[in-house]
Protein backbone atom coordinates (compact mmCIF):
# COMPACT_ATOMS: atom_id res chain seq x y z
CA UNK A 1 122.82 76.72 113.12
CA UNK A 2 120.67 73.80 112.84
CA UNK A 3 117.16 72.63 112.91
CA UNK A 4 116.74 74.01 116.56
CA UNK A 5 117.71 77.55 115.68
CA UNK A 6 115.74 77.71 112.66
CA UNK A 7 112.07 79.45 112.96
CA UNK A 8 113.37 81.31 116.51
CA UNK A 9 114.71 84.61 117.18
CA UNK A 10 118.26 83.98 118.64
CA UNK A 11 118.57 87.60 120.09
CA UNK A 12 115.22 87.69 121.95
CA UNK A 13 115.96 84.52 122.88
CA UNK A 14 119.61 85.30 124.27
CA UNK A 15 117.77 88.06 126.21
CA UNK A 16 115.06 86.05 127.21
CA UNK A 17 116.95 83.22 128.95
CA UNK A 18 119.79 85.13 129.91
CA UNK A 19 117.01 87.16 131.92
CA UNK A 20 115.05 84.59 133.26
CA UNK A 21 118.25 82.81 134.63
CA UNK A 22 118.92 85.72 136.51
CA UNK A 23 116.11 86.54 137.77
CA UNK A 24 115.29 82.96 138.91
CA UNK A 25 118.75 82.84 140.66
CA UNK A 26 118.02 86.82 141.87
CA UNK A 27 115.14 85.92 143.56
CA UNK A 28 116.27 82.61 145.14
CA UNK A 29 118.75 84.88 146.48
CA UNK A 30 117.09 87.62 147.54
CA UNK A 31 113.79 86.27 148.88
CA UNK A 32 116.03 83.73 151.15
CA UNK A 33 113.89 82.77 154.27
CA UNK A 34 111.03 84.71 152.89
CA UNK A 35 107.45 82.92 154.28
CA UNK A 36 109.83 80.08 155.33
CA UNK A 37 110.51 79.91 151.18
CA UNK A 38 113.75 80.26 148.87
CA UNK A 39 117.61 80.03 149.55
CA UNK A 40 117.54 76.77 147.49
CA UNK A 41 120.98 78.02 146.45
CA UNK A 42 122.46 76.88 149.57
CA UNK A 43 122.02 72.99 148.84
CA UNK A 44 123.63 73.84 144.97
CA UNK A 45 126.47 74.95 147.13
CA UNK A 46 126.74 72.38 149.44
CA UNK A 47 126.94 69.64 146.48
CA UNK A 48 129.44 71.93 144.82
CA UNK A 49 131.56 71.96 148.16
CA UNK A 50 131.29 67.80 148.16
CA UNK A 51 132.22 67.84 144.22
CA UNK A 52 136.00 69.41 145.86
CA UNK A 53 135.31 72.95 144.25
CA UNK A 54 137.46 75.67 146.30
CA UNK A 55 135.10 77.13 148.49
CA UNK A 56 136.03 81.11 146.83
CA UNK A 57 135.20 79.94 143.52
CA UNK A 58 131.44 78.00 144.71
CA UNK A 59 128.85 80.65 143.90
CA UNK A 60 130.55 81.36 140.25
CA UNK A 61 130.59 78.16 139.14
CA UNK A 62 126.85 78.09 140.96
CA UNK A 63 125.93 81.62 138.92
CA UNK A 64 127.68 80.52 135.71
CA UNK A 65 126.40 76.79 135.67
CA UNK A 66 122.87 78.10 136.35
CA UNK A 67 123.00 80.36 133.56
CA UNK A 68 124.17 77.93 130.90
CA UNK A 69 121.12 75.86 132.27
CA UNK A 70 119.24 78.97 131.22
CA UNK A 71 120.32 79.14 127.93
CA UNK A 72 119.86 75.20 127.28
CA UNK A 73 116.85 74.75 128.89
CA UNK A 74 115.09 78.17 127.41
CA UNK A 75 115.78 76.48 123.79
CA UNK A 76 112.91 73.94 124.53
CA UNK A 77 110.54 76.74 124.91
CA UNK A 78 111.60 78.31 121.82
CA UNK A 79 111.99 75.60 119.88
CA UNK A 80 109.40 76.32 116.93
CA UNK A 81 107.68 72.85 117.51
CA UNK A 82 106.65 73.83 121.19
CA UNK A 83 105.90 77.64 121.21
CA UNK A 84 102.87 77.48 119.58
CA UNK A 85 101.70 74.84 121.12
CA UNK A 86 101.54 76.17 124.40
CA UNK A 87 98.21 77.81 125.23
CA UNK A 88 98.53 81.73 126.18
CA UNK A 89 100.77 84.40 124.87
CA UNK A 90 103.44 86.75 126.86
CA UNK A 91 103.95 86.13 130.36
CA UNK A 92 101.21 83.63 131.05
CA UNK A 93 102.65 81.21 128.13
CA UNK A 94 105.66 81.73 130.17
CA UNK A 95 104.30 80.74 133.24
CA UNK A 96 102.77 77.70 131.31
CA UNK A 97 106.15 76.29 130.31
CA UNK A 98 107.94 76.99 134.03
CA UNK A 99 104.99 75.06 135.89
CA UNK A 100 105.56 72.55 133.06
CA UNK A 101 108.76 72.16 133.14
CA UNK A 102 108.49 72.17 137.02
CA UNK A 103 106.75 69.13 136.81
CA UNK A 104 108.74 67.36 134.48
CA UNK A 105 111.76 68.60 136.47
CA UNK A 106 110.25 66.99 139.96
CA UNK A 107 109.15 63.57 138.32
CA UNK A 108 113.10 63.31 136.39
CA UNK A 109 114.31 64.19 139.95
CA UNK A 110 112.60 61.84 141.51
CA UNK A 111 113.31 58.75 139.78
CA UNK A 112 116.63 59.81 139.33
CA UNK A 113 116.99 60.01 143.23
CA UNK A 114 115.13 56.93 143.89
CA UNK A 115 117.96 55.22 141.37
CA UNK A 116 121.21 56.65 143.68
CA UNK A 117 121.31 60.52 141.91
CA UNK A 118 121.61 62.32 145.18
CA UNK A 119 122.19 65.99 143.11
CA UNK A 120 118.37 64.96 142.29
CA UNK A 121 117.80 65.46 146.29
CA UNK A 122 116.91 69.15 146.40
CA UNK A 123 114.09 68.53 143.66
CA UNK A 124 112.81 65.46 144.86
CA UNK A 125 112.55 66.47 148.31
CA UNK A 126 109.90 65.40 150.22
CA UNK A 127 110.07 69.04 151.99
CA UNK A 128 107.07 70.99 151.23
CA UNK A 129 109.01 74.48 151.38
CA UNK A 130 111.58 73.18 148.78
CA UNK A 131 108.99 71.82 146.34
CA UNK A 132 107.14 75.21 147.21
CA UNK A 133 110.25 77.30 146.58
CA UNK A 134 111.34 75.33 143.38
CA UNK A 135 107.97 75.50 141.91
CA UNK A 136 107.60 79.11 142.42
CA UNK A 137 111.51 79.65 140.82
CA UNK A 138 110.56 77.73 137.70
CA UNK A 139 107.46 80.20 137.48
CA UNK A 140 109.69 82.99 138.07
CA UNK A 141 112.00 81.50 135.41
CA UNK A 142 108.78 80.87 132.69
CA UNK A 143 107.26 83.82 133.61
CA UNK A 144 110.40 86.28 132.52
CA UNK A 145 110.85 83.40 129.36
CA UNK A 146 107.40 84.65 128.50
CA UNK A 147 107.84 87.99 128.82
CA UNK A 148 110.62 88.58 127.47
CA UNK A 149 110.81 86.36 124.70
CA UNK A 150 109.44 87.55 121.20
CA UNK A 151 109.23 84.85 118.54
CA UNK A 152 109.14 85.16 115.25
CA UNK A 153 106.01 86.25 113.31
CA UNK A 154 106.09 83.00 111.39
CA UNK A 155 105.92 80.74 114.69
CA UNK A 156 103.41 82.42 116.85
């Protein structure tokens, strides 16, 4: 399958980020309104509603959308070049990557937003509780990569 493929272990890594999608998305869900947090979900929606998808088919294309994110996004942390390099093993080498990515997902969002890409509006939000509740969602996310995830012998 390719240089990315090669030196990862595509069913623990199916798992992984299959899991850690849901979970994200799970507890963005459930946790809605929780210390003021969460329910990020609900501007996804609303930008789904303004892209003209029927309003019975908005939290599919939300779920399934989110979870091919998953799977694409989970590849960078498995990719054979960056798994080692990231300090930790397990869950905490999980939680690494998600406060990583976190940040690299904020700084793309903002400059994306500050050039006209208003889907880049939830990220970049100057809103404490949304940078709050994305942060802690992309630990979430990590965390479960981390956890889940069990590379090959040859990469760790």
């Amino acid at each position: 399958m390719g240089e990315v493929i090669r030196g990862v272990n595509f069913p623990s890594y199916l798992v992984a980020s299959f899991l850690a999608g849901y979970v994200m998305m799970g507890v963005d869900l459930m946790l809605e309104g929780f210390l003021g947090l969460f329910g990020t979900y609900r501007d996804y929606m609303e930008f789904m509603r303004g892209w003209g998808i029927p309003e019975d088919q908005i939290f599919l294309f939300m779920a399934v959308g989110h979870q091919i994110n998953s799977f694409v996004l989970g590849l960078f942390f498995v990719h054979p070049r960056v798994y080692p390099k990231i300090p930790l093993r397990g869950l905490f080498k999980g939680l690494v990557f998600g406060f990583l990515w976190n940040v690299l997902a904020i700084l793309v969002a903002m400059v994306s937003y500050m050039l006209g890409a208003e889907f880049m509006r939830l990220i970049a939000s100057p809103d404490v509780r949304d940078l709050v509740s994305i942060t802690l969602l992309h630990l979430v996310w990590g965390g479960v990569l981390g956890l889940v995830y069990n590379p090959p012998e040859t990469v760790c």
